[in-house]
Protein backbone atom coordinates (compact mmCIF):
# COMPACT_ATOMS: atom_id res chain seq x y z
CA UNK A 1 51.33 5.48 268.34
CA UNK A 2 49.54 2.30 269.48
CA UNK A 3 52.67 -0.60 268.89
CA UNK A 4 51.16 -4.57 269.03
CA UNK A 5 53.57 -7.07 270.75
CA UNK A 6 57.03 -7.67 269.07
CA UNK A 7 57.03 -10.74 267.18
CA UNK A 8 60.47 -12.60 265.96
CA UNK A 9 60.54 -12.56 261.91
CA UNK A 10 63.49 -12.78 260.69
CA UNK A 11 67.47 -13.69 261.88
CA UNK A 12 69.58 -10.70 261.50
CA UNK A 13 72.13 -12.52 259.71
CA UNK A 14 69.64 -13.21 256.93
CA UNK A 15 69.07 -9.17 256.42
CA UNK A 16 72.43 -8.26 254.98
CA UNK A 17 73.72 -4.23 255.46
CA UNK A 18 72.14 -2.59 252.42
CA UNK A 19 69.28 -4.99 251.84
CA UNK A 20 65.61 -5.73 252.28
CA UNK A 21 63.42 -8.44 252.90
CA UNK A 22 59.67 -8.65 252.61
CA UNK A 23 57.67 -10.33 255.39
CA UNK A 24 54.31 -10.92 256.32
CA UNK A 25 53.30 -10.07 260.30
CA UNK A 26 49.37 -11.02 260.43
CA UNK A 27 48.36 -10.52 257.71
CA UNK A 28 49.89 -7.10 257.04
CA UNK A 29 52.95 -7.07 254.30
CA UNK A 30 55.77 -4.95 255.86
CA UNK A 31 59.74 -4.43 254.09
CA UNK A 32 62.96 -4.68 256.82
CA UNK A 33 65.57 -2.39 255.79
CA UNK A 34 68.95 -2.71 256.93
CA UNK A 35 71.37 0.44 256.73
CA UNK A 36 74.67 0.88 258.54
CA UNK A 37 73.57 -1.83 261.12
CA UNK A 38 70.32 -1.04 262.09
CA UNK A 39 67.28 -1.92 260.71
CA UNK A 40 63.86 -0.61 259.97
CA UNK A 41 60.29 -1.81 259.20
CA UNK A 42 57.73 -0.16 257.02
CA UNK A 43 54.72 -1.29 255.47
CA UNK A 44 55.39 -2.64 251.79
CA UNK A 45 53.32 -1.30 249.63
CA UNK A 46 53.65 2.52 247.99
CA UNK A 47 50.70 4.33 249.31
CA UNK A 48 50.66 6.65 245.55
CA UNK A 49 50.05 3.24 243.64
CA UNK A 50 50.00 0.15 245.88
CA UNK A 51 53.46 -1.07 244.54
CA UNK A 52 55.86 -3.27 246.64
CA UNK A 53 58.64 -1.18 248.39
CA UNK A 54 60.64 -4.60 248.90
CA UNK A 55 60.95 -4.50 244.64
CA UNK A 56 62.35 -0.84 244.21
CA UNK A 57 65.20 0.74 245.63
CA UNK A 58 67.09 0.98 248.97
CA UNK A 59 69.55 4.38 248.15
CA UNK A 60 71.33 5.00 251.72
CA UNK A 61 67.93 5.86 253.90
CA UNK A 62 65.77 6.30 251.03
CA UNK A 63 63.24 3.93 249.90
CA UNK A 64 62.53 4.37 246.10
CA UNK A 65 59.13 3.02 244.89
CA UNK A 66 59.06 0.76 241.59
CA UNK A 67 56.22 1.73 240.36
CA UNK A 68 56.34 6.30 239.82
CA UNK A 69 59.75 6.59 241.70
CA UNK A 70 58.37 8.00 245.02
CA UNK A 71 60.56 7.86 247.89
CA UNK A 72 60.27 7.30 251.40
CA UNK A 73 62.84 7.61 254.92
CA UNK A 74 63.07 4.24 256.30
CA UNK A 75 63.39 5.94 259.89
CA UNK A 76 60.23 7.48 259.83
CA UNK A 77 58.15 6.65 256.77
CA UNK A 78 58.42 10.42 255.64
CA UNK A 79 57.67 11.45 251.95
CA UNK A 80 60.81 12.34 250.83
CA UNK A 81 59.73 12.77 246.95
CA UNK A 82 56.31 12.99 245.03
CA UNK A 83 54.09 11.44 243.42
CA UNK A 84 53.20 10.32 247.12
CA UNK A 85 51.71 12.17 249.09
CA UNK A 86 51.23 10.11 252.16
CA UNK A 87 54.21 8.39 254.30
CA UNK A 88 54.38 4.44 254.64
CA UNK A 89 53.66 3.18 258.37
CA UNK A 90 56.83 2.69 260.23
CA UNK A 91 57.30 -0.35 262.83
CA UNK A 92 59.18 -0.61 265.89
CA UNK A 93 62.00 -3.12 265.67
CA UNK A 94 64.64 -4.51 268.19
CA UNK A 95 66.98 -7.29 268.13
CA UNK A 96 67.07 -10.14 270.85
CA UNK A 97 69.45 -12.85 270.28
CA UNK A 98 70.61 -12.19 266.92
CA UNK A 99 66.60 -12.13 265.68
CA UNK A 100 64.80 -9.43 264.56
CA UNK A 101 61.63 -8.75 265.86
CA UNK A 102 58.76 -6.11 265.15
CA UNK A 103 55.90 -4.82 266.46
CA UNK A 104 53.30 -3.28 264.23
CA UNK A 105 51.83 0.12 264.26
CA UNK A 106 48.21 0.49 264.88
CA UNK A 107 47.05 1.68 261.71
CA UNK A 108 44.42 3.69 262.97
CA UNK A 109 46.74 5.96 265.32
């Protein structure tokens, strides 16, 4: 997996446990998901029907689309239920400082 460089996006304490934020990282929509204390980036839109992940569900480590109910793992990006067939792009993320930052997957590797 080919990562870009980490770039700051949001402050942790604006990602409460539980919840999800949308962001944009140049040009490429991505949802943070934070679970027990550590969070997770994916790309935001379903790849069944081009929903928005950060408008559906966040069920433990399960992202549940809007749109046809598809789910996802937010540690991997998995399929974890049809109608999708393909997983969502995962991101690295760390935290420096109390910020989170990401760096994208190539999305050609």
């Amino acid at each position: 997996m080919v990562l870009s460089e980490f770039v700051r996006v949001l402050n942790l304490a604006d990602l409460r446990e539980g919840r999800m934020k949308s962001c944009v990282i140049r040009e490429r929509e991505i949802v943070l998901c934070n679970v027990k204390g550590e969070v997770y980036a994916l790309d935001n839109v379903c790849t069944h029907a081009l929903a928005r992940m950060s408008e559906g569900r966040l069920k433990g480590t399960r992202l549940i689309c809007p749109m046809h109910g598809a789910a996802f793992d937010i540690r991997n990006g998995a399929v974890l239920s049809s109608p999708a067939t393909q997983p969502l792009a995962s991101h690295a993320v760390r935290v420096v400082d109390g910020a989170i930052e990401v760096a994208l997957q190539d999305p050609s590797s």
